[in-house]
PDB file of N, CA and C in Angstrom:
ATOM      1  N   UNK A   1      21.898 -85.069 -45.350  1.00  0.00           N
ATOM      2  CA  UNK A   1      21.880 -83.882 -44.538  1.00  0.00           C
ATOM      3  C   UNK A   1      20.458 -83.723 -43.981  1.00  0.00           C
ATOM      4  N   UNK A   2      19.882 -83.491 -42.761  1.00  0.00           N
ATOM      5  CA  UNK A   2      18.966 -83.245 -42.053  1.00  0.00           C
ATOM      6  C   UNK A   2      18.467 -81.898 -42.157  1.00  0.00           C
ATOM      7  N   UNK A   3      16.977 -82.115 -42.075  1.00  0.00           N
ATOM      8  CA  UNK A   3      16.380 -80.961 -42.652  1.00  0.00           C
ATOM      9  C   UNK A   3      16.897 -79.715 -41.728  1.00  0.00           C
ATOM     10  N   UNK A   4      17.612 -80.170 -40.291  1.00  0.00           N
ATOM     11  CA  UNK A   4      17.768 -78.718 -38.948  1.00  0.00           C
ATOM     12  C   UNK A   4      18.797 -78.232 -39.673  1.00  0.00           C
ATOM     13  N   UNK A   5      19.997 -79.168 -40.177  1.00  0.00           N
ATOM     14  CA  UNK A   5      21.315 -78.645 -40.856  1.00  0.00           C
ATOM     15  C   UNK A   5      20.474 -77.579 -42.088  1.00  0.00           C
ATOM     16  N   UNK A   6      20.083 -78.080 -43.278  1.00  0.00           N
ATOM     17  CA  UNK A   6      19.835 -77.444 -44.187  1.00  0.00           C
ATOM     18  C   UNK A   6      19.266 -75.548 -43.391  1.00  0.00           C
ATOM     19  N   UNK A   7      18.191 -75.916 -42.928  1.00  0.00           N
ATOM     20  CA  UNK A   7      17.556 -74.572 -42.173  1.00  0.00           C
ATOM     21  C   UNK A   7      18.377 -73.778 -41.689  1.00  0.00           C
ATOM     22  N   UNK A   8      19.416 -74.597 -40.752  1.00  0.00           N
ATOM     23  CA  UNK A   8      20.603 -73.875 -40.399  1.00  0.00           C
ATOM     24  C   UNK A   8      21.312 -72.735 -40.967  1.00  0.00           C
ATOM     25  N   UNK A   9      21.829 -73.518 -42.346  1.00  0.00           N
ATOM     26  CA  UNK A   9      22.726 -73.324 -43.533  1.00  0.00           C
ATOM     27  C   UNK A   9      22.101 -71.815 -44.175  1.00  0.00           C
ATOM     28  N   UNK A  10      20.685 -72.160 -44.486  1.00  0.00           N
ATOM     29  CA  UNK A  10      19.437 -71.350 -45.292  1.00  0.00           C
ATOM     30  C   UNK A  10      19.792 -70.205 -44.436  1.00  0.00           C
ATOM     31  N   UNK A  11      19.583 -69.812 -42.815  1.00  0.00           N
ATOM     32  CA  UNK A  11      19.762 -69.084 -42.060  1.00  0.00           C
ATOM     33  C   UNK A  11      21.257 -68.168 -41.694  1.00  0.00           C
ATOM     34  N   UNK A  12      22.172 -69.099 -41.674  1.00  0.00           N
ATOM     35  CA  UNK A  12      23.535 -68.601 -41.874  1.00  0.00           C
ATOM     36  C   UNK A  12      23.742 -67.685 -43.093  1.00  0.00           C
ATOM     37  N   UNK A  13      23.775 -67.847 -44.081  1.00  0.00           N
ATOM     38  CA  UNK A  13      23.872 -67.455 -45.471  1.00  0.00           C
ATOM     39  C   UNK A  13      23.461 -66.324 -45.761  1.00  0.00           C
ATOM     40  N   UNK A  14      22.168 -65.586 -45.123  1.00  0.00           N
ATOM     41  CA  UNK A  14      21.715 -64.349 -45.854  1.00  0.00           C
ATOM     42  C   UNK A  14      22.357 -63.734 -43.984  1.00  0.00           C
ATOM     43  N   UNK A  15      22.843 -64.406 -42.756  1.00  0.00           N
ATOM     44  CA  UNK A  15      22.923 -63.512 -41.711  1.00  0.00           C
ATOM     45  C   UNK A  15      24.522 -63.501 -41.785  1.00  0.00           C
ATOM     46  N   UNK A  16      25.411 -64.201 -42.388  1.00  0.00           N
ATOM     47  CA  UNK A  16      26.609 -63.457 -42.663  1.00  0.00           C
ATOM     48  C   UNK A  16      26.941 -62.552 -43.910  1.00  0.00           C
ATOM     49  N   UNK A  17      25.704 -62.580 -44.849  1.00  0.00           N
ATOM     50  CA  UNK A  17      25.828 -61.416 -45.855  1.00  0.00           C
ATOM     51  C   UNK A  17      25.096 -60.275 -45.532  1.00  0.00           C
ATOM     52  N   UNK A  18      24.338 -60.109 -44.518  1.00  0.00           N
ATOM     53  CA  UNK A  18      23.898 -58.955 -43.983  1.00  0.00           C
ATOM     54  C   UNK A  18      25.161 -58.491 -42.556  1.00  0.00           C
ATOM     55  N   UNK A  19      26.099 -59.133 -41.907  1.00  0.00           N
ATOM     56  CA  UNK A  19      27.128 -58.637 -41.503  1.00  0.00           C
ATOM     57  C   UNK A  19      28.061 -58.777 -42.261  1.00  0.00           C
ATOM     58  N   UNK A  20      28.515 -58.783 -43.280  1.00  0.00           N
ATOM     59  CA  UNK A  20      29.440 -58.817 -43.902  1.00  0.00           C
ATOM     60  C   UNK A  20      29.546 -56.822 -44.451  1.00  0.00           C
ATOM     61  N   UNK A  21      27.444 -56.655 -45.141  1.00  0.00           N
ATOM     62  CA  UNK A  21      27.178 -55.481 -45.663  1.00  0.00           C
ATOM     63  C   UNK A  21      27.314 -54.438 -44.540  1.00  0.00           C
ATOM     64  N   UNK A  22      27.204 -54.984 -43.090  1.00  0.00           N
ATOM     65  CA  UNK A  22      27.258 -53.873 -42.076  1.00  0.00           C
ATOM     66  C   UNK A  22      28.353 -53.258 -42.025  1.00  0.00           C
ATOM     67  N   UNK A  23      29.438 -54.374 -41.815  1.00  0.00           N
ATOM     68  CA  UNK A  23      31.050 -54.004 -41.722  1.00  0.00           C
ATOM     69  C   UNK A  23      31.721 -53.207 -42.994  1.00  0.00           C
ATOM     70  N   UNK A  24      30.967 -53.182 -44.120  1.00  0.00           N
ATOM     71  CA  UNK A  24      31.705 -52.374 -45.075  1.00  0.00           C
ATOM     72  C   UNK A  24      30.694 -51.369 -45.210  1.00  0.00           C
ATOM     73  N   UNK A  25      29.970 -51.361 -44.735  1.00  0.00           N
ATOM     74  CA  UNK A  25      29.140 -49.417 -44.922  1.00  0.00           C
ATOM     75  C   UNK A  25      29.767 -49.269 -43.431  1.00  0.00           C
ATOM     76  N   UNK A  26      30.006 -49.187 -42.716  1.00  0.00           N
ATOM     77  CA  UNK A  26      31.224 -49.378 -41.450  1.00  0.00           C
ATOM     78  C   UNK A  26      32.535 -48.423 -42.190  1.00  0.00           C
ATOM     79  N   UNK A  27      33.148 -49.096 -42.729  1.00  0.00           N
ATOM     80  CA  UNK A  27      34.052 -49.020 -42.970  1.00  0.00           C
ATOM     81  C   UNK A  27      34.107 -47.934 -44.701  1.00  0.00           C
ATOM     82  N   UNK A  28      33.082 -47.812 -45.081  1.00  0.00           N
ATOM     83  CA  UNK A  28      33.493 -46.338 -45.883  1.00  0.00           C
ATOM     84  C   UNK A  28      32.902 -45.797 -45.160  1.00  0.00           C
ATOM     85  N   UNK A  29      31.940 -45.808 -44.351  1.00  0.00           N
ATOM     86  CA  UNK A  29      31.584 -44.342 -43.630  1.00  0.00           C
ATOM     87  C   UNK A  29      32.948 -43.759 -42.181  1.00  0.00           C
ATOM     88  N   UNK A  30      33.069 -44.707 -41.717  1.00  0.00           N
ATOM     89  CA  UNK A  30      34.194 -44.491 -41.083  1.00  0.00           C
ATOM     90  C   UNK A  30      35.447 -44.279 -41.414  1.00  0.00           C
ATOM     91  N   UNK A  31      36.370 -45.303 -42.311  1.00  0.00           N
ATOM     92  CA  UNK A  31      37.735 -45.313 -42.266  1.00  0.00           C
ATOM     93  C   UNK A  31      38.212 -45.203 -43.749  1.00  0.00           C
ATOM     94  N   UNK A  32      37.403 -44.945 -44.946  1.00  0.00           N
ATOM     95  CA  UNK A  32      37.696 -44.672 -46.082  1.00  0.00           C
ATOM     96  C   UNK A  32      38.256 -43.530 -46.147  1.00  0.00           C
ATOM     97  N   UNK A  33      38.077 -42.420 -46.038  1.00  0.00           N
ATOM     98  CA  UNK A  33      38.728 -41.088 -45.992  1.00  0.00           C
ATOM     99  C   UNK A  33      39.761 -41.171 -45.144  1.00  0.00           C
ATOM    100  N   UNK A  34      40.367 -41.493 -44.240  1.00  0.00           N
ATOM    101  CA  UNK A  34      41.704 -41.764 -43.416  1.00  0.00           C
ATOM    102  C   UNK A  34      42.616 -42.475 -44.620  1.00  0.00           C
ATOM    103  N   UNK A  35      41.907 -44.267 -44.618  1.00  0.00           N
ATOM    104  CA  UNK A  35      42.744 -45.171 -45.780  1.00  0.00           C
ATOM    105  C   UNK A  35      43.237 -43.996 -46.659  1.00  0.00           C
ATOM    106  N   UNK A  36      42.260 -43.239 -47.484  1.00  0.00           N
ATOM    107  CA  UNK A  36      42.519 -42.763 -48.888  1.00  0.00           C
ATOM    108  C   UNK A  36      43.465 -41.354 -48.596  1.00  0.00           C
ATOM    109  N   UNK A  37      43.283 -40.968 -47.780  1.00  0.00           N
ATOM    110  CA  UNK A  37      43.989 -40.056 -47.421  1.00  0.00           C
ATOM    111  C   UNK A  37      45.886 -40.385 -47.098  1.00  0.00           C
ATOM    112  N   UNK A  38      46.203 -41.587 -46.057  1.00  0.00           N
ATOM    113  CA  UNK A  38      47.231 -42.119 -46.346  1.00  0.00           C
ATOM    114  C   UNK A  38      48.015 -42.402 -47.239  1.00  0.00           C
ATOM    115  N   UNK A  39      47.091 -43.203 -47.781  1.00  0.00           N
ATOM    116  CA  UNK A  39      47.535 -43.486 -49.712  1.00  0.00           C
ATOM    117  C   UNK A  39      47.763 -42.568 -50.604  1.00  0.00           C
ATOM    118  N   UNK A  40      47.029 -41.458 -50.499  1.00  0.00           N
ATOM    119  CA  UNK A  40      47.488 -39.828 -51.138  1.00  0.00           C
ATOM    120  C   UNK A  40      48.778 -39.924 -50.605  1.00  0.00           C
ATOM    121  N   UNK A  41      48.649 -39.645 -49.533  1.00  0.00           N
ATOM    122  CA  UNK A  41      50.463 -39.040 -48.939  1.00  0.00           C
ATOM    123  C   UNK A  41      51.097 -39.730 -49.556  1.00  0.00           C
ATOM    124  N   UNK A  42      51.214 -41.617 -49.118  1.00  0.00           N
ATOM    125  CA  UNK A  42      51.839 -42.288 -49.289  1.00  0.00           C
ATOM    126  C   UNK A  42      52.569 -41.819 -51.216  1.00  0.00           C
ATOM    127  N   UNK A  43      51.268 -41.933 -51.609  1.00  0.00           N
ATOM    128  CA  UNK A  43      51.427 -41.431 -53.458  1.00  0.00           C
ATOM    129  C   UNK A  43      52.334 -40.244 -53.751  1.00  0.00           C
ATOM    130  N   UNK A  44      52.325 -39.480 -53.009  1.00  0.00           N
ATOM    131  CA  UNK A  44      52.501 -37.752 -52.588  1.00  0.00           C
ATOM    132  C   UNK A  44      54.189 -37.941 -52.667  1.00  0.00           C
ATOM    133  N   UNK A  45      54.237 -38.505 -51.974  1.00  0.00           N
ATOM    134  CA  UNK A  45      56.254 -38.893 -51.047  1.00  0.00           C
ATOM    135  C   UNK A  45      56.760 -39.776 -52.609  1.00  0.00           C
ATOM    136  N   UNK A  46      56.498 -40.959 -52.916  1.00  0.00           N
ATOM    137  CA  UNK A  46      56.844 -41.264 -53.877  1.00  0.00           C
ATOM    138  C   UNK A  46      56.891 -40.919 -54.834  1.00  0.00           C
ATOM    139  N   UNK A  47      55.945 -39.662 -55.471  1.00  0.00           N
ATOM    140  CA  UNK A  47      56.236 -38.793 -56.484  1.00  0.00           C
ATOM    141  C   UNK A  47      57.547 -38.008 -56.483  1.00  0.00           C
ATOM    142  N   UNK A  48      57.399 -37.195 -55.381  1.00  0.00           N
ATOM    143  CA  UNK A  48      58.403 -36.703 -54.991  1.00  0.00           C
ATOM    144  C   UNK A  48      60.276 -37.139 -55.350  1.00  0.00           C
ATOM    145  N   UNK A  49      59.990 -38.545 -54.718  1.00  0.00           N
ATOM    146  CA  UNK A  49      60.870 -39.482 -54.970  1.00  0.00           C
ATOM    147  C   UNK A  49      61.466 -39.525 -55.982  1.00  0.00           C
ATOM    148  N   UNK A  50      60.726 -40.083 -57.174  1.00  0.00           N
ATOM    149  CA  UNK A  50      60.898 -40.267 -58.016  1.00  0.00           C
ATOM    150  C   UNK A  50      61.258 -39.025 -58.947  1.00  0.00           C
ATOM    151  N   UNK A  51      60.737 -37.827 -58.556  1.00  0.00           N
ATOM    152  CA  UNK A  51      60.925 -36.767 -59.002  1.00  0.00           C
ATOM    153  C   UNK A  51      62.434 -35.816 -59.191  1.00  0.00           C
ATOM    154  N   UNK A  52      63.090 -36.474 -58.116  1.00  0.00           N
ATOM    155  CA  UNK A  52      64.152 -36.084 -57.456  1.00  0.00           C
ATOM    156  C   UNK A  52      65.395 -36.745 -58.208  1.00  0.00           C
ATOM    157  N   UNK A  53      65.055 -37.795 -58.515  1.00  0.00           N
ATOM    158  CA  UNK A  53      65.555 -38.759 -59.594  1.00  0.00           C
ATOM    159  C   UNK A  53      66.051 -37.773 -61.077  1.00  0.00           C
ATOM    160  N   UNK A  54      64.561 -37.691 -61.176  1.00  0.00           N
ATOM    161  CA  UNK A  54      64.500 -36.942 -62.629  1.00  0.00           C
ATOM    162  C   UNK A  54      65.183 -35.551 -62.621  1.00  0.00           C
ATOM    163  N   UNK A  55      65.169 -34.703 -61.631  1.00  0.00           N
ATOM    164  CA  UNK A  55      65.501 -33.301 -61.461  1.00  0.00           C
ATOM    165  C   UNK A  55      67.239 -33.340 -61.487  1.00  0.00           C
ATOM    166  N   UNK A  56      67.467 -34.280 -60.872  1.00  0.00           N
ATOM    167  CA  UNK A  56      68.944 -35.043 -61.144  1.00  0.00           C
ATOM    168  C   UNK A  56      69.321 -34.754 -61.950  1.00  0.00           C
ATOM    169  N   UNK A  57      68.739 -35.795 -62.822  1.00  0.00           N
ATOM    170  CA  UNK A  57      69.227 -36.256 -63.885  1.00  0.00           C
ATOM    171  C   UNK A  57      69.312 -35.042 -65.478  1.00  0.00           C
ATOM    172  N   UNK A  58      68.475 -34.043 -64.854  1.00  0.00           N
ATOM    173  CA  UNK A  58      68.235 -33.048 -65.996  1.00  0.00           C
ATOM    174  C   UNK A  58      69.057 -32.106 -65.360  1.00  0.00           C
ATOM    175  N   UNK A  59      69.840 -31.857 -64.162  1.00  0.00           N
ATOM    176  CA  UNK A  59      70.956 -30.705 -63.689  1.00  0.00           C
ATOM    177  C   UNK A  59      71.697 -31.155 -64.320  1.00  0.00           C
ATOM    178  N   UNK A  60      71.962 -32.437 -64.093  1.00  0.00           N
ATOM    179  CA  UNK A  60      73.639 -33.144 -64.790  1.00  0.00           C
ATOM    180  C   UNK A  60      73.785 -32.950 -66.048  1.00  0.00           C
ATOM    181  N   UNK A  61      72.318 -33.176 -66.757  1.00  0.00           N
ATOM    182  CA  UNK A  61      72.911 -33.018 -68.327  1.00  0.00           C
ATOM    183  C   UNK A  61      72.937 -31.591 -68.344  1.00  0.00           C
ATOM    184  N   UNK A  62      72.376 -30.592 -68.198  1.00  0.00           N
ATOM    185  CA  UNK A  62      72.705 -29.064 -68.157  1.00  0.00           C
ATOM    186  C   UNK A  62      74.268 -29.005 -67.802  1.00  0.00           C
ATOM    187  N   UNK A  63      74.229 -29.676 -66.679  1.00  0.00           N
ATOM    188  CA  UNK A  63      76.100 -28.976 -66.135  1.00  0.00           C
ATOM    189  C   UNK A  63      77.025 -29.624 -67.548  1.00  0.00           C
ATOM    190  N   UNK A  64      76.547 -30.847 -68.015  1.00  0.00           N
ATOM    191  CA  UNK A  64      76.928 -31.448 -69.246  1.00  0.00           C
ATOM    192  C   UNK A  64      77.678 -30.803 -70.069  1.00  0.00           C
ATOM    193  N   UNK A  65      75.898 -30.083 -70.586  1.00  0.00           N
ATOM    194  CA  UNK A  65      76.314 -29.677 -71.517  1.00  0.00           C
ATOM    195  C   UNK A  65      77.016 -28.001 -71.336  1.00  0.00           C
ATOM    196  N   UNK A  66      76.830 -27.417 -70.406  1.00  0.00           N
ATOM    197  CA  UNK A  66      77.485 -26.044 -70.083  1.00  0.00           C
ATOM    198  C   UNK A  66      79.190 -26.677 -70.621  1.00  0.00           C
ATOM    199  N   UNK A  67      79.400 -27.661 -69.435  1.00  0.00           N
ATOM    200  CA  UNK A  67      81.145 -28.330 -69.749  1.00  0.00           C
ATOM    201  C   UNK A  67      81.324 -28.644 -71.075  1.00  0.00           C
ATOM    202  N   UNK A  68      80.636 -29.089 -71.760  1.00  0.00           N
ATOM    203  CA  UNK A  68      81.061 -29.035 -73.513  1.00  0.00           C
ATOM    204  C   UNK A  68      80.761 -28.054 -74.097  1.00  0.00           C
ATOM    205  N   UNK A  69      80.142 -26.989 -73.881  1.00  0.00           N
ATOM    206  CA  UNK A  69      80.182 -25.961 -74.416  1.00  0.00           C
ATOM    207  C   UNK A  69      81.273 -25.003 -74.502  1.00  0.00           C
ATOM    208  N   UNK A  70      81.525 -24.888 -72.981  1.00  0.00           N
ATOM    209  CA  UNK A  70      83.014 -24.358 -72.756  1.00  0.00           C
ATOM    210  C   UNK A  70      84.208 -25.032 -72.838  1.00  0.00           C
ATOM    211  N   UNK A  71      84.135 -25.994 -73.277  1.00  0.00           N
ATOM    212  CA  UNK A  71      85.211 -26.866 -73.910  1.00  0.00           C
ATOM    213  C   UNK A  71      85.646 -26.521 -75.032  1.00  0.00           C
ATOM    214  N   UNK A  72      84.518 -26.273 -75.617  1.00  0.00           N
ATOM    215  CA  UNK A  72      84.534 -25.987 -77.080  1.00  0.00           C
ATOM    216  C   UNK A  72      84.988 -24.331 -77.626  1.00  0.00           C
ATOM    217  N   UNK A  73      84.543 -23.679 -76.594  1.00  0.00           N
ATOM    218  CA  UNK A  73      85.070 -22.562 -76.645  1.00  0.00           C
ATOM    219  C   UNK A  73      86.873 -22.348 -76.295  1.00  0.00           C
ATOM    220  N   UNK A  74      87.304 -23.082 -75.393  1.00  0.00           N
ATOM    221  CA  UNK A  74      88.518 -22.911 -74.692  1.00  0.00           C
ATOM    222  C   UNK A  74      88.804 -23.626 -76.183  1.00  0.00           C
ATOM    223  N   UNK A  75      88.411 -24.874 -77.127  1.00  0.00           N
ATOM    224  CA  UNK A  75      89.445 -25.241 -78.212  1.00  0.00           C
ATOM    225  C   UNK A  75      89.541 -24.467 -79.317  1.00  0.00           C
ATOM    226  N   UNK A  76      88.657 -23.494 -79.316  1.00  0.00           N
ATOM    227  CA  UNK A  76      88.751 -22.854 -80.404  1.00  0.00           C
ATOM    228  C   UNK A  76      90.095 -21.788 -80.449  1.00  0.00           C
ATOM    229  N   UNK A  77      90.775 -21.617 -81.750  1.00  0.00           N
ATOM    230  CA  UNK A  77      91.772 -20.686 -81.762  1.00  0.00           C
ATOM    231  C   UNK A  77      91.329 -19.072 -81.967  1.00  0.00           C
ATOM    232  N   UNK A  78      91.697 -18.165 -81.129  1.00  0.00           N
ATOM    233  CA  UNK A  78      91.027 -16.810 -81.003  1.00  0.00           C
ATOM    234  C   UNK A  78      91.710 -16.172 -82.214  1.00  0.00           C
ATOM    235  N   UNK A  79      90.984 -15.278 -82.848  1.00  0.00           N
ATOM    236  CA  UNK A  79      91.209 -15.101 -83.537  1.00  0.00           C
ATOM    237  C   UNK A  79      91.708 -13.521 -83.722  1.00  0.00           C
TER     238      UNK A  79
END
């Protein structure tokens, strides 16, 4: 390898890690609060989601158990 390549190389190396550092102080000063903000929502809706699931699933066993309760009442003999 020739000493222009090496110099080259030497030169490349610290000037794509000084644009590399531009583009990401770039990019939290600019577009971090948008990203993170999306991703909230995004987080936000899928809670929800999932929530809806669960809220389900805890009416049904209530209506459940209301229906065996009054089951149990209708088998009983009055006295």
């Amino acid at each position: 390898m020739s000493s222009a390549t090496s110099a080259l190389i030497w030169w490349l190396i610290p000037l794509a890690a000084l644009v590399s550092v531009l583009v990401y102080v770039l990019w939290v000063t600019k577009f971090q609060t948008r990203f993170q903000n999306e991703t909230t929502r995004s987080v936000g809706q899928f809670q929800r989601f999932q929530n809806s699931f669960r809220d389900r699933a805890e009416a049904d066993a209530a209506l459940a158990a209301a229906q065996e309760k009054e089951s149990q009442r209708t088998q009983q003999p009055s006295e």
